[in-house]
Every structure is written in structure tokens, then in C-alpha cells.
C-alpha atoms as a PDB file:
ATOM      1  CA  UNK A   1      51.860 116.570 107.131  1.00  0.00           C
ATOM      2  CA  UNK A   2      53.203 113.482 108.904  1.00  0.00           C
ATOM      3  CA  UNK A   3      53.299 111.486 105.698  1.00  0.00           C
ATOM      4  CA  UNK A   4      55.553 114.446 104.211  1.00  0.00           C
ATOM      5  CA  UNK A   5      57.940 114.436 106.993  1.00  0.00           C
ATOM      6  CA  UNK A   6      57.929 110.395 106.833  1.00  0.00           C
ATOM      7  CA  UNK A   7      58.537 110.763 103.390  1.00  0.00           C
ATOM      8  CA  UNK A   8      61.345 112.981 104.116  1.00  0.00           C
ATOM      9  CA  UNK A   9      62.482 110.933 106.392  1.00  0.00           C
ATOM     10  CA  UNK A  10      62.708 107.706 104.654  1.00  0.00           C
ATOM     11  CA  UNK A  11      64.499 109.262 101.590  1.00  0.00           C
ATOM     12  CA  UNK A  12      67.066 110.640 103.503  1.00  0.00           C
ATOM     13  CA  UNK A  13      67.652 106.830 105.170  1.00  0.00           C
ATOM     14  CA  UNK A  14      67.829 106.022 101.468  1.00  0.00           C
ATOM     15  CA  UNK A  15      70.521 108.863 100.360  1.00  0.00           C
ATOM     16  CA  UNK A  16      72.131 107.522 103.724  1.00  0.00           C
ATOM     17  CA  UNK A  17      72.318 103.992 102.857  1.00  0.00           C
ATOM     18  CA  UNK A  18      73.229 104.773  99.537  1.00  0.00           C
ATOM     19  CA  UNK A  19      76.131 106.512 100.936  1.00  0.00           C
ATOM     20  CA  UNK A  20      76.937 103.596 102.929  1.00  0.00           C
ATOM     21  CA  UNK A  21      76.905 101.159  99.843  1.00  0.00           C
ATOM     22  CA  UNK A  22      79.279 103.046  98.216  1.00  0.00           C
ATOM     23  CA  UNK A  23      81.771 102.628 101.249  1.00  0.00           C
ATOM     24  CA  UNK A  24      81.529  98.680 100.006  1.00  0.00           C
ATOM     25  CA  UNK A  25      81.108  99.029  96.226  1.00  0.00           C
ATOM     26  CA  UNK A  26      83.772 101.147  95.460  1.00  0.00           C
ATOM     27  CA  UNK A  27      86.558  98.967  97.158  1.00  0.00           C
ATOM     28  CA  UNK A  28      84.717  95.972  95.991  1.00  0.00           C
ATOM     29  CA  UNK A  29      84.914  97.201  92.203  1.00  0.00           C
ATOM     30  CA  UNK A  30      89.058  96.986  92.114  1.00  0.00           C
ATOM     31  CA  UNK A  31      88.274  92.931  93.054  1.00  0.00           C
ATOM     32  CA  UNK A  32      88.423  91.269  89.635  1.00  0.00           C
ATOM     33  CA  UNK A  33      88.939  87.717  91.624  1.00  0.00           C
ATOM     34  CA  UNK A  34      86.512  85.987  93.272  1.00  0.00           C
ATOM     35  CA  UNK A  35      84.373  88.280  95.740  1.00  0.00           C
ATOM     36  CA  UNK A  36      85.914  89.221  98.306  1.00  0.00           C
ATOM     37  CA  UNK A  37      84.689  87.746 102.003  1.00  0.00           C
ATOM     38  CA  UNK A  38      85.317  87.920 105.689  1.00  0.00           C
ATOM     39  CA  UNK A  39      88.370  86.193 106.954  1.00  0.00           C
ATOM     40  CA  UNK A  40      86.469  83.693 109.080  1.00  0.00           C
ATOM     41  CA  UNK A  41      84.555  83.108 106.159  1.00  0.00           C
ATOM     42  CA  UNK A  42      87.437  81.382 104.748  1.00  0.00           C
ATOM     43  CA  UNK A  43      88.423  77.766 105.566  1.00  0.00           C
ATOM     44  CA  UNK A  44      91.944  78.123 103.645  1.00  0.00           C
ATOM     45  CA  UNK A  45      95.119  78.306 106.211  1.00  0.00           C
ATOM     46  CA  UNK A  46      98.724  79.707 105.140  1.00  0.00           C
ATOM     47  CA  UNK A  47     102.073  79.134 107.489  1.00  0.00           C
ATOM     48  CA  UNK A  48     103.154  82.704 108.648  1.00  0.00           C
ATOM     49  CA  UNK A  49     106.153  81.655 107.113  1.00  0.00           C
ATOM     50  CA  UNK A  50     104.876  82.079 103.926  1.00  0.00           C
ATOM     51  CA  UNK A  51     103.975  85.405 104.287  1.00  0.00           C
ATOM     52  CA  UNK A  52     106.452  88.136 102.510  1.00  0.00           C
ATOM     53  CA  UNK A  53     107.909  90.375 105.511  1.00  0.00           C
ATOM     54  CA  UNK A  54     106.653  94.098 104.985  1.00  0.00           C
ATOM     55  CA  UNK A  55     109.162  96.223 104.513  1.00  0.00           C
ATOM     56  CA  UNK A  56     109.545 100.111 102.400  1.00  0.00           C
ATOM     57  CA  UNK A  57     109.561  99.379  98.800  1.00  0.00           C
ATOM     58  CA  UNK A  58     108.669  95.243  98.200  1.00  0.00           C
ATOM     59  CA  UNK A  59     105.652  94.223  96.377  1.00  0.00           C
ATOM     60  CA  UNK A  60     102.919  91.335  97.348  1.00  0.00           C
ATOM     61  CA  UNK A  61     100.890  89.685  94.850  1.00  0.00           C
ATOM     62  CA  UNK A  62      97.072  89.904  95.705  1.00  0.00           C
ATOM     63  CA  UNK A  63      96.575  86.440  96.098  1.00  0.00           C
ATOM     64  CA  UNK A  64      99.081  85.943  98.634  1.00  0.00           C
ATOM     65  CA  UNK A  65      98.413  88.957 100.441  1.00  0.00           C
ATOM     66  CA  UNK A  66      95.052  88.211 100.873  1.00  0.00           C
ATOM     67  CA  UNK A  67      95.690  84.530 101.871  1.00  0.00           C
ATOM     68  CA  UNK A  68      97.749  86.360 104.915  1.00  0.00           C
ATOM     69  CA  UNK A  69      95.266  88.538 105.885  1.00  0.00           C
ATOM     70  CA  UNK A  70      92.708  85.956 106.188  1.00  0.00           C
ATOM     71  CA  UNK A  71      95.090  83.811 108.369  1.00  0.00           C
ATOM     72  CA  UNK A  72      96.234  86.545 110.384  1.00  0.00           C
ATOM     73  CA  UNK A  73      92.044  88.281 111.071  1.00  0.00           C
ATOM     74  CA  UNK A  74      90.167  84.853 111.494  1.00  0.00           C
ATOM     75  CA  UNK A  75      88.220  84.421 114.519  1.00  0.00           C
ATOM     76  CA  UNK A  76      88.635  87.891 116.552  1.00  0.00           C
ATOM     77  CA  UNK A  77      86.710  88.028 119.721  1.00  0.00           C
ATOM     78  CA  UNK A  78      85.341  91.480 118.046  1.00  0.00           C
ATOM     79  CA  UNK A  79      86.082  94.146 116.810  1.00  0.00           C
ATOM     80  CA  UNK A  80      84.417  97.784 116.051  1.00  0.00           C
ATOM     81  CA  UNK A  81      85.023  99.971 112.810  1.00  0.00           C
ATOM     82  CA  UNK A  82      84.531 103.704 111.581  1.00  0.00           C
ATOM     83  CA  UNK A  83      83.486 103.911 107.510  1.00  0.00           C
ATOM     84  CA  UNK A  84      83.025 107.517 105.966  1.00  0.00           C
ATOM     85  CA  UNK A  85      83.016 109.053 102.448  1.00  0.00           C
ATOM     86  CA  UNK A  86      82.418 112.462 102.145  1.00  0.00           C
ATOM     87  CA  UNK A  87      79.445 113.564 104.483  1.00  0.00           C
ATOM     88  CA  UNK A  88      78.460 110.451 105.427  1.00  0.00           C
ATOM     89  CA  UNK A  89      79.987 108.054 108.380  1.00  0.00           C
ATOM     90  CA  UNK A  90      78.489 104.997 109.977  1.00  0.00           C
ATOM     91  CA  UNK A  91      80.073 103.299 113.020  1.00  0.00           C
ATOM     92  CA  UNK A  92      79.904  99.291 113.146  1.00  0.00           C
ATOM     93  CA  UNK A  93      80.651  96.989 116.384  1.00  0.00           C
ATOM     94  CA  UNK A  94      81.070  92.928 115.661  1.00  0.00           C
ATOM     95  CA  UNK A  95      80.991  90.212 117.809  1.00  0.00           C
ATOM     96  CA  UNK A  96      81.378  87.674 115.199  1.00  0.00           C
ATOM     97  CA  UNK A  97      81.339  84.449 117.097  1.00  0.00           C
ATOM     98  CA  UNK A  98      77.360  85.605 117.828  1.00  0.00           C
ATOM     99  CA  UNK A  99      76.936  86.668 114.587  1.00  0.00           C
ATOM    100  CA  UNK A 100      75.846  90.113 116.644  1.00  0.00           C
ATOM    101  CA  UNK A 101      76.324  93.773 114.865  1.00  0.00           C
ATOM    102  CA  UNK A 102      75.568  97.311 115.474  1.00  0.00           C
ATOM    103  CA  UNK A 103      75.233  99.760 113.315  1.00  0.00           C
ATOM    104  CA  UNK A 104      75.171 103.439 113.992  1.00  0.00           C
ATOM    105  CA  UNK A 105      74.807 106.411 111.139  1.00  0.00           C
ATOM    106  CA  UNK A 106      72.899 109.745 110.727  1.00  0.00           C
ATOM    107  CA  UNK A 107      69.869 107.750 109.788  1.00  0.00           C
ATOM    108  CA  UNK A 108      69.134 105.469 112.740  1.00  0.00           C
ATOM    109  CA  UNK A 109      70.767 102.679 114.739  1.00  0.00           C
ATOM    110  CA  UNK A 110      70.591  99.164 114.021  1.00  0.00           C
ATOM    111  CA  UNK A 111      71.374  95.572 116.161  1.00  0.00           C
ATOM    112  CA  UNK A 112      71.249  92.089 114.744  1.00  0.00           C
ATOM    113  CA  UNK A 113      72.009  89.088 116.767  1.00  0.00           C
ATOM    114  CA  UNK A 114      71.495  86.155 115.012  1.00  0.00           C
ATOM    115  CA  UNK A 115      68.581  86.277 113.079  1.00  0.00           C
ATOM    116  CA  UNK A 116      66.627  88.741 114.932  1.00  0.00           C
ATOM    117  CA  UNK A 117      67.171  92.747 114.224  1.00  0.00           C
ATOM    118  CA  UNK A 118      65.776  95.873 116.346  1.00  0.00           C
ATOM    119  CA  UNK A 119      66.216  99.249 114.471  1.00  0.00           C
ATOM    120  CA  UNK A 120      65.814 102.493 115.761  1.00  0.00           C
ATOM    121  CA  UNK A 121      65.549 105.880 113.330  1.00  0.00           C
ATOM    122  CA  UNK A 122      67.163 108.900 114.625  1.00  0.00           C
ATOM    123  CA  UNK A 123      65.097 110.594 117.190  1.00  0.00           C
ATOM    124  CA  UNK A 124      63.357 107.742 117.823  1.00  0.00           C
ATOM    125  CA  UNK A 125      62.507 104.840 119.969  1.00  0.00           C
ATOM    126  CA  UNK A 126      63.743 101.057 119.343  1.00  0.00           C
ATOM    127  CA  UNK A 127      61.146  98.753 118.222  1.00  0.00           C
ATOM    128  CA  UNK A 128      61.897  94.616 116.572  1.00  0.00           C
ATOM    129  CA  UNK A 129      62.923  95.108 112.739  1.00  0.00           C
ATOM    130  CA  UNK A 130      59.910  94.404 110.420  1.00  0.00           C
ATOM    131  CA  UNK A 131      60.939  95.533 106.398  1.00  0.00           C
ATOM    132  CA  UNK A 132      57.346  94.911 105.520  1.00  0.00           C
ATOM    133  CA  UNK A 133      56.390  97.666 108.383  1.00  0.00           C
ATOM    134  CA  UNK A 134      54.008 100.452 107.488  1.00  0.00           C
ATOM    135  CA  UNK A 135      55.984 103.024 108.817  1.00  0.00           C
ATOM    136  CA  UNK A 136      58.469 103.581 106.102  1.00  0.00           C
ATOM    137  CA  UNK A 137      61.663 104.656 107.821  1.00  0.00           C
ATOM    138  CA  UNK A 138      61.067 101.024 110.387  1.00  0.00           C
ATOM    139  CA  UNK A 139      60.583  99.428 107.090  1.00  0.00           C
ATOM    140  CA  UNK A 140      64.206 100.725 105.310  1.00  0.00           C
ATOM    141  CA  UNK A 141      66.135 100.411 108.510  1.00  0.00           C
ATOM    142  CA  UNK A 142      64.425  96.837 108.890  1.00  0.00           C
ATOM    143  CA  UNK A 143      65.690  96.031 105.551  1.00  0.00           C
ATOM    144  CA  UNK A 144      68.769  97.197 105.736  1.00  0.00           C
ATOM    145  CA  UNK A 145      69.428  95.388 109.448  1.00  0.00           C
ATOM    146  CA  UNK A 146      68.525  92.101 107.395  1.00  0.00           C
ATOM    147  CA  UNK A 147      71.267  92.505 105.246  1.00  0.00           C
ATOM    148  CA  UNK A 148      73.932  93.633 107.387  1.00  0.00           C
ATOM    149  CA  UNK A 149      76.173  90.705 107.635  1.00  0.00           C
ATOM    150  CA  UNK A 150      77.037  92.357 103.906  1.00  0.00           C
ATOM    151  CA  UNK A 151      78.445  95.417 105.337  1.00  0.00           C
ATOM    152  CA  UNK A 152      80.895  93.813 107.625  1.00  0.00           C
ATOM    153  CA  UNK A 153      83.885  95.892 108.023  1.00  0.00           C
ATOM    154  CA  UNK A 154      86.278  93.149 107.422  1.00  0.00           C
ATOM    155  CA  UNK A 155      85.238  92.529 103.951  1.00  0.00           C
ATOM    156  CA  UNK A 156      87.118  95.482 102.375  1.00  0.00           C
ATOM    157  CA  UNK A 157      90.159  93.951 104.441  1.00  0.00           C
ATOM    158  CA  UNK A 158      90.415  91.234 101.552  1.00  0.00           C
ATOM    159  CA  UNK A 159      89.066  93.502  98.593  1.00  0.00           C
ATOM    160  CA  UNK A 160      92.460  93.377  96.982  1.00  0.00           C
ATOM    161  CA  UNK A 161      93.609  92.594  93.352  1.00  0.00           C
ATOM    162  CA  UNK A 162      96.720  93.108  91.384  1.00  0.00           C
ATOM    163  CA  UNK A 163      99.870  93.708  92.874  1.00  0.00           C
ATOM    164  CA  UNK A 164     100.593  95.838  96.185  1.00  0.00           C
ATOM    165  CA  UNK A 165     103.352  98.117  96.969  1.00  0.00           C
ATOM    166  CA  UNK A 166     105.022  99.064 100.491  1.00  0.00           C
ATOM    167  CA  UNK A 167     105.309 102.661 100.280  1.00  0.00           C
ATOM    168  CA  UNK A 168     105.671 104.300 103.435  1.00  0.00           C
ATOM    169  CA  UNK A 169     104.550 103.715 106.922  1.00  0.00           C
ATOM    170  CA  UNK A 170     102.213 104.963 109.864  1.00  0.00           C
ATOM    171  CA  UNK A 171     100.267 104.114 113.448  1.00  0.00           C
ATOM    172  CA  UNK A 172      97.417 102.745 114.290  1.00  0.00           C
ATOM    173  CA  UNK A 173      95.889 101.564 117.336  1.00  0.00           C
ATOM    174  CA  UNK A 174      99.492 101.921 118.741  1.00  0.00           C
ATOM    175  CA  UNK A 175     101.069  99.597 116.337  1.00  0.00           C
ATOM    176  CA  UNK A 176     103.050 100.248 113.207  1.00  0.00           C
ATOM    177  CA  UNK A 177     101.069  99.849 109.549  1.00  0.00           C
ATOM    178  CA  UNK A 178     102.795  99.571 106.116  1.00  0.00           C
ATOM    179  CA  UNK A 179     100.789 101.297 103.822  1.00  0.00           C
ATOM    180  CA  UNK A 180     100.244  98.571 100.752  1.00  0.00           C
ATOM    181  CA  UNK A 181      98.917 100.347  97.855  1.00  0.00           C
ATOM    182  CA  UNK A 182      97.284  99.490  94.572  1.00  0.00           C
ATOM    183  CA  UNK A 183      95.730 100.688  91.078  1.00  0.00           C
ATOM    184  CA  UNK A 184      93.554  99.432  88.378  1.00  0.00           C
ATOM    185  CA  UNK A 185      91.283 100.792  85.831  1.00  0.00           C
ATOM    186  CA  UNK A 186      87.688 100.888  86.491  1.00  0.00           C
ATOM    187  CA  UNK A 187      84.960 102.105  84.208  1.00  0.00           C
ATOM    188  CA  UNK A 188      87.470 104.657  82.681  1.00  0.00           C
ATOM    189  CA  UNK A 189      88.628 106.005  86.197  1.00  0.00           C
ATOM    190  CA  UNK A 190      91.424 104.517  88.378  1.00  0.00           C
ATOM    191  CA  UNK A 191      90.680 103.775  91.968  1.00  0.00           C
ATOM    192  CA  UNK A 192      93.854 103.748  94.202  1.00  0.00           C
ATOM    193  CA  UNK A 193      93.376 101.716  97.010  1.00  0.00           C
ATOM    194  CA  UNK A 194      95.345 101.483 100.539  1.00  0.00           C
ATOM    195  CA  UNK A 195      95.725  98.390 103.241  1.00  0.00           C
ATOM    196  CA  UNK A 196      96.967  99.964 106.560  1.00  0.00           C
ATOM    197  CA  UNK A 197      98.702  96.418 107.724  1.00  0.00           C
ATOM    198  CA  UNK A 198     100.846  95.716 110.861  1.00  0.00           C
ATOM    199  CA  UNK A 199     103.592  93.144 110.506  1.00  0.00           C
ATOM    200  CA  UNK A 200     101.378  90.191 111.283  1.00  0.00           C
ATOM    201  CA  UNK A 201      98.895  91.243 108.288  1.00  0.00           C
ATOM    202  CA  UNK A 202      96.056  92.642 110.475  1.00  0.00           C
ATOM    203  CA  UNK A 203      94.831  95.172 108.509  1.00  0.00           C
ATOM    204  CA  UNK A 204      93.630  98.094 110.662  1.00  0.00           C
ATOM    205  CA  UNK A 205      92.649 100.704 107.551  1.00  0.00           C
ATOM    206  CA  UNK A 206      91.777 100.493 104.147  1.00  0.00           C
ATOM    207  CA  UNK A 207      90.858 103.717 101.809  1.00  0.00           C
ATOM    208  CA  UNK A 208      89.929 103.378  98.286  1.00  0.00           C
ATOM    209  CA  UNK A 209      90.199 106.718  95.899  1.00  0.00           C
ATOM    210  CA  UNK A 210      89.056 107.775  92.217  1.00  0.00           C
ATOM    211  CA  UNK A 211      88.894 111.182  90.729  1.00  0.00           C
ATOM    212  CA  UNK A 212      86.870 112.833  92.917  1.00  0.00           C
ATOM    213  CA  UNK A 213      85.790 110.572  95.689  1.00  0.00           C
ATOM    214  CA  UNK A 214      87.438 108.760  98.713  1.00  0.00           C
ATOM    215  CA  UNK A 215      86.351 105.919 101.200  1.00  0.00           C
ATOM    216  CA  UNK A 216      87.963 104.877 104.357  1.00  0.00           C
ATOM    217  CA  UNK A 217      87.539 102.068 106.826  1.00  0.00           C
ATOM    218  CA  UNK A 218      89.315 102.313 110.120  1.00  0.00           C
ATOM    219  CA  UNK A 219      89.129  99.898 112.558  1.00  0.00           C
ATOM    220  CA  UNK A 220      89.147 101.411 116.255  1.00  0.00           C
ATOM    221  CA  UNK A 221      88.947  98.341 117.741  1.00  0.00           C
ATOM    222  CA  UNK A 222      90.282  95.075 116.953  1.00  0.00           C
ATOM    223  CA  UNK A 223      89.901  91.257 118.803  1.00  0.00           C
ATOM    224  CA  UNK A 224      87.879  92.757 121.754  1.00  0.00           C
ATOM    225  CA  UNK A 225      84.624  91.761 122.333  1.00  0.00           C
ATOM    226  CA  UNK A 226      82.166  94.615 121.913  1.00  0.00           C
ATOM    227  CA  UNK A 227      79.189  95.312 124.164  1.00  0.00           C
ATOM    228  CA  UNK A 228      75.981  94.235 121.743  1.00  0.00           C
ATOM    229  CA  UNK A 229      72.889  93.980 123.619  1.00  0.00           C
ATOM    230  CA  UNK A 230      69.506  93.423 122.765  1.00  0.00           C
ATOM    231  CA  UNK A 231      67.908  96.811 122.775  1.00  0.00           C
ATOM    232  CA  UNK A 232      65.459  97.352 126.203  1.00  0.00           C
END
């Protein structure tokens, strides 16, 4: 009996994380440029002046859009981010100068600083990551903490491609957003995609949408260093 519910277990934390690569692939698949990365990633620099002023109606190439955002998101002092399609959501916390995450969905919690990972199923207790584990659902989680610099939140702030258009605006985090949006062709659907952007290019939400799916990043926080702790 406890290798069915294990079993159970560990395939939902697969359906789960399946979910969650979706939140990254989907974006990622309008990027027909180089992949896209993390600001801070990025040693280019562009003068603010450079940057096309947002307003209802222009349009930004890509390229320089992206080149903007970069400039404008390098080297936060951290920031925290909400992800969701459909049923599935998974919270994220980044302290990027410590290279420290969190990682919370319906499967389990995760925290990598540096290169050492704890994970902790749902229900459960914490224990130090190990993907070669016996117990299967340490052993997904463990992988999956491994890998988690790939699921930063800020990648899908630089997944653009194309041409953008201003159309419309909102709020976020108390600030004003243009809403820069985008279309291309992929595998005979069209995904739509969406940069929430203040004035200074921080981008604060992106959504990406085909035919009958849709996938949103928000952040909640932005440049505030988040509480990541070693689990006790």
C-alpha cells in the first residue's frame, strides 16, 4: 500500500511539474532569437535614452525592447513571483545576488541556496535534496530543486520576438504598466503574448495565450530582498 500511494504521489509531482514547464515553454516557444535569459545574466548595457517612451498605440522592435528590459531589471535585491496556467500555480521568491530560490506549488516546497537544495513534499517534513533518493517524491522534488535556476521568473521577462504594440494600460504593484503585446505562429497555433511594463521597462507581468490555453507570470514583489532561509 505505501508504494501505491508513493506512486501516486510522485506522478502527481510529475503532472505538477509538467504543469510548471509549460508556464516556461510556452512563452519561450514565441522566442525565435537567441534564448531568452535573466537580465543579470546579460553583460550588454543600453542608455535609457535609447529606450522608445511607452505610450497608447507605438510599436518596439523585440530587440530593443528586450535590450531595455535587461538594463532596467539587472541586479534587484529580490524579488518574488506568482506563475499559474489553468489548475496549476507555483509561487517563487529570489534573492539573486545569493543565487537563493524558493519554490512553493501543490506538490511540495523547494529552497536552493547556492548549490545546496532542501525539498519538502506536501504534507511532509524538510529533508537535504538527494534526486538519486529512494523515496520517489524526495527524488523528483530533488531533481527538480537542481534545476531551478531554469525556472526563474525573470526569464519570460525577455521571452520576446517580433514587434510589440502599446495597446492599453493598467496597475501593478501601484505603478502604471503599458500592456506591450505580440503574435507569431507556432506549430499551426498563434500564441499572443503580453509584457505588463512600467515606464522604466520593469516588467511586472507577462501572459502568453494560444487557442485554448493561457500562462501568466506576475511579479508581487520586485527589488526587495526576500526572506530565504535554510530550512530547520
Amino acid at each position: 500500500m505505501h508504494s501505491v500511494i508513493m506512486n501516486g504521489v510522485s506522478m502527481r509531482i510529475t503532472r505538477l511539474a509538467a504543469g510548471g514547464a509549460l508556464l516556461s515553454v510556452l512563452i519561450l516557444a514565441g522566442c525565435s532569437g537567441p534564448a531568452a535569459s535573466t537580465p543579470e545574466s546579460d553583460d550588454d548595457t543600453v542608455s535609457k535614452s535609447e529606450c522608445p517612451v511607452l505610450e497608447e498605440g507605438i510599436s518596439v522592435e523585440a530587440s530593443a525592447f528586450v535590450a531595455c528590459v535587461k538594463d532596467a531589471m539587472r541586479n534587484p535585491a529580490g524579488y518574488a513571483a506568482t506563475a499559474a496556467t489553468g489548475g496549476y500555480e507555483k509561487k517563487t521568491k529570489v534573492n539573486p545576488s545569493e543565487k537563493a530560490y524558493q519554490q512553493d506549488d501543490p506538490a511540495g516546497s523547494i529552497v536552493a541556496i547556492g548549490d545546496k537544495t532542501w525539498v519538502k513534499p506536501a504534507g511532509g517534513a524538510w529533508v537535504q535534496g538527494d534526486p538519486g533518493a529512494s523515496d520517489e517524491t524526495i527524488a523528483t522534488l530533488s531533481g527538480l530543486a537542481a534545476g531551478i535556476a531554469s525556472e526563474d521568473p525573470l526569464i519570460r521577462t525577455t521571452a520576446a520576438t517580433g514587434t510589440l504594440t502599446v495597446k492599453g494600460t493598467d496597475e501593478m504593484l501601484g505603478q502604471k504598466v503599458f500592456s506591450l503585446i505580440g503574435s507569431r505562429e507556432h506549430e499551426g497555433d498563434t500564441i499572443t503574448t503580453v509584457f505588463q511594463t512600467t515606464a522604466d521597462y520593469i516588467v511586472l507581468g507577462t501572459s502568453a495565450t494560444t487557442s485554448d490555453v493561457t500562462v501568466t507570470m506576475e511579479l508581487t514583489e520586485w527589488d526587495k530582498k526576500q526572506d530565504i532561509q535554510p530550512p530547520q
